[in-house]
C-alpha atoms as a PDB file:
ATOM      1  CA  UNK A   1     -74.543 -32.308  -1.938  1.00  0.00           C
ATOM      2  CA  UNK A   2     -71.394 -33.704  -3.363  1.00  0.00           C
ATOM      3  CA  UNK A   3     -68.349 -34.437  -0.735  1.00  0.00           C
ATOM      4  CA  UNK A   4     -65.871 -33.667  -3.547  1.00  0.00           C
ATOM      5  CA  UNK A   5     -64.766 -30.498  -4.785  1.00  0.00           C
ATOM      6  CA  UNK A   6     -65.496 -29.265  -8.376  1.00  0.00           C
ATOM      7  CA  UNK A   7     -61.991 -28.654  -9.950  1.00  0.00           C
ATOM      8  CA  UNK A   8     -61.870 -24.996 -11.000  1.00  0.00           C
ATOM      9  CA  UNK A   9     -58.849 -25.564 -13.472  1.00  0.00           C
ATOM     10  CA  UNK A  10     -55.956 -27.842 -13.612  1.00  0.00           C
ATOM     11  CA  UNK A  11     -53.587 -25.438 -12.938  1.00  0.00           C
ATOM     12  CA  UNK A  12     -52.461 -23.380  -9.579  1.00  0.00           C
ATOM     13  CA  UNK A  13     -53.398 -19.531  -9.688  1.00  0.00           C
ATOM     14  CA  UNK A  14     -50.209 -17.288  -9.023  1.00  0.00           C
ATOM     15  CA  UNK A  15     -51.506 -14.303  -6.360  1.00  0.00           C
ATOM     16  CA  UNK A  16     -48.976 -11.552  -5.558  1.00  0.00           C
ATOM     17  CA  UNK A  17     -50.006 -11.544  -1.671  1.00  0.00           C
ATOM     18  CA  UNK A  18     -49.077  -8.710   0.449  1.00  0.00           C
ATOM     19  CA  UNK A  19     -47.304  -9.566   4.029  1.00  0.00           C
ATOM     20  CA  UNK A  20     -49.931  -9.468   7.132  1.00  0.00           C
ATOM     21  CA  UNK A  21     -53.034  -9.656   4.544  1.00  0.00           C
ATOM     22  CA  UNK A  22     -55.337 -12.453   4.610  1.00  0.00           C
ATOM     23  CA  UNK A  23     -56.887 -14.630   1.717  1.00  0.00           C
ATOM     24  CA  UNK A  24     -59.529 -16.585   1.871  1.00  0.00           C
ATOM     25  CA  UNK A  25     -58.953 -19.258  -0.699  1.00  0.00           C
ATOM     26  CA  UNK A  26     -62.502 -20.656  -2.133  1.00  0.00           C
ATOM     27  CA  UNK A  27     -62.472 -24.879  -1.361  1.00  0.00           C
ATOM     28  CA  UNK A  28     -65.410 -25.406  -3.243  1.00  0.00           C
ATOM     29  CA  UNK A  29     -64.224 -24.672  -6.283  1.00  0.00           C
ATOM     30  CA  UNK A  30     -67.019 -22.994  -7.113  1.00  0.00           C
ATOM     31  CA  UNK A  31     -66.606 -19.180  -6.867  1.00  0.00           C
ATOM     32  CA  UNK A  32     -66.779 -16.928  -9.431  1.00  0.00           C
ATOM     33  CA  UNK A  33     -63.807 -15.538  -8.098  1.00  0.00           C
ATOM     34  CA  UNK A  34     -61.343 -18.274  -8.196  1.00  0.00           C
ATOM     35  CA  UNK A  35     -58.964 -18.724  -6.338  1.00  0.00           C
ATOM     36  CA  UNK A  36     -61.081 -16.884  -3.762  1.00  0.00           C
ATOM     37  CA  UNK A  37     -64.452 -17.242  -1.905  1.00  0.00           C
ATOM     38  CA  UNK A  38     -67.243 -15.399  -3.229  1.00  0.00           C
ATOM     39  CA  UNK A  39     -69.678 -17.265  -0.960  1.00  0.00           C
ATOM     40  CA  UNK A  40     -70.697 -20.510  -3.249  1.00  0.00           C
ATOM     41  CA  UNK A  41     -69.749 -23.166  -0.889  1.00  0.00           C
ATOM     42  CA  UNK A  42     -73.051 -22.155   1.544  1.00  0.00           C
ATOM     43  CA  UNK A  43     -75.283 -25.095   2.022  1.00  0.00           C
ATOM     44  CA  UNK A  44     -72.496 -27.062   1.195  1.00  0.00           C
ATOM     45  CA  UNK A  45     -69.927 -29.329   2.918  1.00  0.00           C
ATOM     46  CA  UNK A  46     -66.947 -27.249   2.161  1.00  0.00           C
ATOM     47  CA  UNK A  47     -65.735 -23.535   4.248  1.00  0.00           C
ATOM     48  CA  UNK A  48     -63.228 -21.308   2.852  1.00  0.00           C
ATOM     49  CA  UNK A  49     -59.343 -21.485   4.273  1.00  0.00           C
ATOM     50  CA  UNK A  50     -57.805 -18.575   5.569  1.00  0.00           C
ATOM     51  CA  UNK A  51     -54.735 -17.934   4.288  1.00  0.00           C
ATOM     52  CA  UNK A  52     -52.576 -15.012   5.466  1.00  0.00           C
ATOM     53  CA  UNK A  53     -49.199 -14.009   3.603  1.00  0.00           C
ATOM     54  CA  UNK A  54     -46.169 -14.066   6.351  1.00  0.00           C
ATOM     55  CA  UNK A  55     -44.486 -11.935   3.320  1.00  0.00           C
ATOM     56  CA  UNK A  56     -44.991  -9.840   0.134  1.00  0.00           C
ATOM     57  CA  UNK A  57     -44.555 -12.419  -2.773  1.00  0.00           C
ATOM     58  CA  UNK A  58     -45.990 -14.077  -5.401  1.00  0.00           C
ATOM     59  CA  UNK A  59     -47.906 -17.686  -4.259  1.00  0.00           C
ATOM     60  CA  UNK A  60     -49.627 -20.481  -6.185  1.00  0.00           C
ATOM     61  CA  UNK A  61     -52.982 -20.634  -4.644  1.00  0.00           C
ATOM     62  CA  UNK A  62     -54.440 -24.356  -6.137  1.00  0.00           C
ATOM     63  CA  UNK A  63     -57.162 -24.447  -8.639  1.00  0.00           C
ATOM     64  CA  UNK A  64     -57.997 -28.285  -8.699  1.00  0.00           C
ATOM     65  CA  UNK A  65     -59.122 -27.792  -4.830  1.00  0.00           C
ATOM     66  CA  UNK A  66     -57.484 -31.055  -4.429  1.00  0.00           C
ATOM     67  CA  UNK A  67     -53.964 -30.267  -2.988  1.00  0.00           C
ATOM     68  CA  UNK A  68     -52.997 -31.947   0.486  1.00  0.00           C
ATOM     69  CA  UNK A  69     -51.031 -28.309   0.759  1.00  0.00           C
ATOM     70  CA  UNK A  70     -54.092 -26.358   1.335  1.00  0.00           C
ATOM     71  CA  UNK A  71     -54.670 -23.713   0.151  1.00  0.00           C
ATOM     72  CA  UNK A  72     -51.422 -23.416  -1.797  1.00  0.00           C
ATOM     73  CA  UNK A  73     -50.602 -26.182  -4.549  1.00  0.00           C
ATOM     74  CA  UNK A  74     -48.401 -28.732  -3.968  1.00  0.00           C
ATOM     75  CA  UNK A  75     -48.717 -30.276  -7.854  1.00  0.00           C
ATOM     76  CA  UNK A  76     -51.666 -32.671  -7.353  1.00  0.00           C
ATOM     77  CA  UNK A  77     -53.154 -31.207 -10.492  1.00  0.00           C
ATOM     78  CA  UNK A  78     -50.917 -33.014 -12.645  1.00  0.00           C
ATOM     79  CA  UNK A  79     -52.133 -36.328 -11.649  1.00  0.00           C
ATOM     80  CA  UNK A  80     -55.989 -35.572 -12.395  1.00  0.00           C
END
């Protein structure tokens, strides 16, 4: 089992969330429903974050699965 994440896309995934809802944003990077779990990660070293929206917007879940932000991209893709 690899220890790093497989980079879904280079690029963060904009989610309109909706306040008091929770996400579970996928860590593996291997769903089939990016940027959400769909169960892939099991066997694996790597659990889904729960993310739950403190408001109704529109947030940039990350797709490289590298981000120190969490869930939520903090630009990290640009220096893959």
């Amino acid at each position: 089992m690899s220890t790093t994440p497989t980079c879904a896309q280079k690029a963060p995934y904009p989610v309109a969330v909706e306040a008091g809802k929770d996400y579970w944003w996928c860590a593996c990077g291997n769903s089939k429903n990016q940027p959400f779990c769909d169960g892939s990660h099991k066997g694996g070293p790597f659990v889904p974050s729960k993310f739950t929206a403190t408001e109704s917007k529109t947030v940039y879940f990350c797709g490289c699965k590298s981000s120190g932000n969490g869930a939520l991209c903090d630009g990290t893709h640009k220096s893959l």
